[in-house]
Protein backbone atom coordinates (compact mmCIF):
# COMPACT_ATOMS: atom_id res chain seq x y z
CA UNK A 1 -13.02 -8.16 -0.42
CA UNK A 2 -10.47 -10.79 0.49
CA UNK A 3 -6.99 -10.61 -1.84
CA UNK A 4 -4.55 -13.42 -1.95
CA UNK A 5 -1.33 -12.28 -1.87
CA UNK A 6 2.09 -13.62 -1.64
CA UNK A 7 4.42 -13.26 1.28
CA UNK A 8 8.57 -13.07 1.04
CA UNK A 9 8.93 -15.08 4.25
CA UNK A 10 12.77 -14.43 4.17
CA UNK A 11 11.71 -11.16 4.65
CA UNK A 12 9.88 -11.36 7.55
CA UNK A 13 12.02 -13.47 9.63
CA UNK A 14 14.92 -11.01 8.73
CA UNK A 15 12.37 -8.39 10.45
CA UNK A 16 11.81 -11.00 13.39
CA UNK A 17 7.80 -11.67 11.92
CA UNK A 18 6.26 -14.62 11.96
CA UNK A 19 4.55 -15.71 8.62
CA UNK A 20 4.24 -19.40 8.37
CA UNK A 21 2.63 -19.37 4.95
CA UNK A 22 3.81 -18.28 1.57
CA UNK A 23 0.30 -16.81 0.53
CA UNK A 24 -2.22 -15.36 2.66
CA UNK A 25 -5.88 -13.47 2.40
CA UNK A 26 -5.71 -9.64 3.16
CA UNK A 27 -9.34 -8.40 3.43
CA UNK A 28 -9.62 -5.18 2.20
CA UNK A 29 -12.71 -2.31 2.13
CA UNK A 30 -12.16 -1.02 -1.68
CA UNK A 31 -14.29 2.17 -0.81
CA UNK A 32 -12.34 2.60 1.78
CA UNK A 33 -9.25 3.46 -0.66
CA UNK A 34 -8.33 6.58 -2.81
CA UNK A 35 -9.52 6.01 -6.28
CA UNK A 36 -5.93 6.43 -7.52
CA UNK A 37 -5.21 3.00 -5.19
CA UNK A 38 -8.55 1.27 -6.55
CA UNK A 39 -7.10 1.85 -9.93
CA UNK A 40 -3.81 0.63 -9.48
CA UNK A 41 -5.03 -2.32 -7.39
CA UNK A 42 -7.37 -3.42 -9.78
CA UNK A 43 -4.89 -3.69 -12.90
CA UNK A 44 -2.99 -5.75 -11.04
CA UNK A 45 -5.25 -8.18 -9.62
CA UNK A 46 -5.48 -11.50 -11.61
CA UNK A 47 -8.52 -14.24 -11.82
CA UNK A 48 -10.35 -11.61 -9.76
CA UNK A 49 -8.83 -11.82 -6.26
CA UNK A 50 -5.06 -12.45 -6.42
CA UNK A 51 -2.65 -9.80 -6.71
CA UNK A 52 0.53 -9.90 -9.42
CA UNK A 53 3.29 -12.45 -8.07
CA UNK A 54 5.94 -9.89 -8.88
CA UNK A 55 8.54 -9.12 -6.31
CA UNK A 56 7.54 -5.71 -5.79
CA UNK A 57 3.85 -6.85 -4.86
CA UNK A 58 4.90 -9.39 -2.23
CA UNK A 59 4.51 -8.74 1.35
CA UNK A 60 7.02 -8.05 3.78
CA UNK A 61 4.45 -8.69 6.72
CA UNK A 62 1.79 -10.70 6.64
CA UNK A 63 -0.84 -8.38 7.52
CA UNK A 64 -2.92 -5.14 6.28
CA UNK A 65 -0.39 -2.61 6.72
CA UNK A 66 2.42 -4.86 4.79
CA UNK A 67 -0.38 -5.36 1.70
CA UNK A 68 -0.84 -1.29 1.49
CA UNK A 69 3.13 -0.84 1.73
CA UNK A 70 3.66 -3.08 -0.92
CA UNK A 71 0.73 -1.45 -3.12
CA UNK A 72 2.26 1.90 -2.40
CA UNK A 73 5.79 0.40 -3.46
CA UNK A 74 4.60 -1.34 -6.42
CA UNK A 75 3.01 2.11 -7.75
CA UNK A 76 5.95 4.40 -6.60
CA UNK A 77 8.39 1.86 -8.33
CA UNK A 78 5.72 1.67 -11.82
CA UNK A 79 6.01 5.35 -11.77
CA UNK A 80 9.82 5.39 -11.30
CA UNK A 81 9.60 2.76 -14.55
CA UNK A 82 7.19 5.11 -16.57
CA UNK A 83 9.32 7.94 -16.10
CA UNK A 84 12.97 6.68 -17.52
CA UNK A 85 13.98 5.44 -20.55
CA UNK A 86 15.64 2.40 -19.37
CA UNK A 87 13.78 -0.42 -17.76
CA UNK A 88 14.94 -0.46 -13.85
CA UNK A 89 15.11 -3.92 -12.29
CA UNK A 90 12.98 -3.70 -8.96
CA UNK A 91 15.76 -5.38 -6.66
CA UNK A 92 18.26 -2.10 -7.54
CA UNK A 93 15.60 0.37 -7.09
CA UNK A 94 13.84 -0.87 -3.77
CA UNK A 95 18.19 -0.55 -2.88
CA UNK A 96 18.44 2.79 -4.35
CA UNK A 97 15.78 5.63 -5.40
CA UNK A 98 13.22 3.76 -4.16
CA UNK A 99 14.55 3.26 -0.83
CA UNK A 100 14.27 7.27 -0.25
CA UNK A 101 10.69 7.41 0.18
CA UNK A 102 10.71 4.15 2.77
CA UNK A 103 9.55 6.46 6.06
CA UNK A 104 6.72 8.19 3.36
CA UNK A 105 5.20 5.19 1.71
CA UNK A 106 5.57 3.56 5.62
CA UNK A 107 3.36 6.56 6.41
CA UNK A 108 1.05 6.42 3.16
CA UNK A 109 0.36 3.04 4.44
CA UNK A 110 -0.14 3.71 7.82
CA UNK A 111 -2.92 6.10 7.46
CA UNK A 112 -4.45 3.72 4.33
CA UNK A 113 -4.99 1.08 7.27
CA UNK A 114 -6.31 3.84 9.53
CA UNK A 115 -8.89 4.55 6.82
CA UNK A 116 -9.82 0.51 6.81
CA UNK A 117 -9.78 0.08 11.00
CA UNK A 118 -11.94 2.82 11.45
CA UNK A 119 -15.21 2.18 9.54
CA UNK A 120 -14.76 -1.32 11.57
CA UNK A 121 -14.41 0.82 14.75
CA UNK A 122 -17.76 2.76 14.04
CA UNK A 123 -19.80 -0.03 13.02
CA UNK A 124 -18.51 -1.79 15.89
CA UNK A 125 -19.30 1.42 18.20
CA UNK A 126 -21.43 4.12 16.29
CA UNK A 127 -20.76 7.68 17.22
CA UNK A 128 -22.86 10.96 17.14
CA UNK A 129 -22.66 13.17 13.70
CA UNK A 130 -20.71 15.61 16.05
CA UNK A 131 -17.82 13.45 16.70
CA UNK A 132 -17.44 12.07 13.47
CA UNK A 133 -16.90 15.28 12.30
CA UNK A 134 -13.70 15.54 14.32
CA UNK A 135 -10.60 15.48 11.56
CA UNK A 136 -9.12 12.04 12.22
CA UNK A 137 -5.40 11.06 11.37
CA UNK A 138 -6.27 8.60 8.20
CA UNK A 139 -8.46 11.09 6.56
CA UNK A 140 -8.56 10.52 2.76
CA UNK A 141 -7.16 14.09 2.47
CA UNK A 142 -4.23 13.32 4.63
CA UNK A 143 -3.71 10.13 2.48
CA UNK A 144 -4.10 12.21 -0.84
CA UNK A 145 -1.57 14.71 0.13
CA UNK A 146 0.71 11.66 0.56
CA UNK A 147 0.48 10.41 -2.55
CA UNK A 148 0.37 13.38 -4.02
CA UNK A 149 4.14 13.71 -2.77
CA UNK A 150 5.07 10.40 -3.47
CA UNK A 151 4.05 11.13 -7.20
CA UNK A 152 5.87 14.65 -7.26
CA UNK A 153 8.99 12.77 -6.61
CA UNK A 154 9.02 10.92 -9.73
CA UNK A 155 7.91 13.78 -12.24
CA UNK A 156 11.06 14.69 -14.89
CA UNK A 157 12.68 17.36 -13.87
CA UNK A 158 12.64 20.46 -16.06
């Protein structure tokens, strides 16, 4: 499934990437995803195929990776929201609280693309049973335990 999504190009030329357009199409496997993501993705996803224009969607790089570290940004910063009584403007958390758990949703997202490169990989070269079995690095498992933290963090403390 292609998803149009919007790219902060100051962004990426303060990180030295090129990204000559504002909007771009990220293609995406959905069953490739947790169902937790699925969820989450699909709430936000307007006229079928474009995802929310709010800051905390838009891209940072214009590729897969910078679509799943925004998705895991947008839902660590909803959950942040959920849990407080106050409403937090996205701009000081992505500065503050939010900016804790950079290197962990960087991971989160790392192993989400993992998950979507390597069905490519086997269709493009198809394996034996026996080496599929091998654990590999973007299992969903990994990716769970991820965003199992990720949530944790955000849970009121008792």
């Amino acid at each position: 499934m292609q998803i149009l999504c919007e790219v902060n190009q100051a962004e990426c030329f303060r990180r030295g990437i090129d990204a000559p357009r504002s909007t771009m199409k990220i293609e995406v496997d959905p069953a490739k995803l947790p169902e937790e993501i699925r969820e989450f993705l699909a709430d936000h996803l307007y006229d079928g195929y474009k995802l929310s224009a709010r800051d905390d969607f838009q891209l940072l790089r214009p590729d897969l990776l910078g679509f799943m570290e925004a998705v895991l940004t947008a839902k660590e910063y909803k959950e942040a929201s959920d849990h407080t009584r106050t409403q937090i403007l996205f701009d000081e958390w992505i500065k503050g609280a939010g900016k804790d758990a950079e290197a962990t949703r960087e991971k989160g997202a790392k192993e989400l693309v993992e998950a979507q490169e390597a069905q490519e990989a086997r269709e493009a070269h198809p394996v034996t049973s026996q080496e599929t079995s091998v654990n590999t690095p973007g299992s969903i498992a990994n990716l769970t335990k991820t965003l199992e933290m990720l949530s944790r963090k955000h849970e009121p403390q008792s």
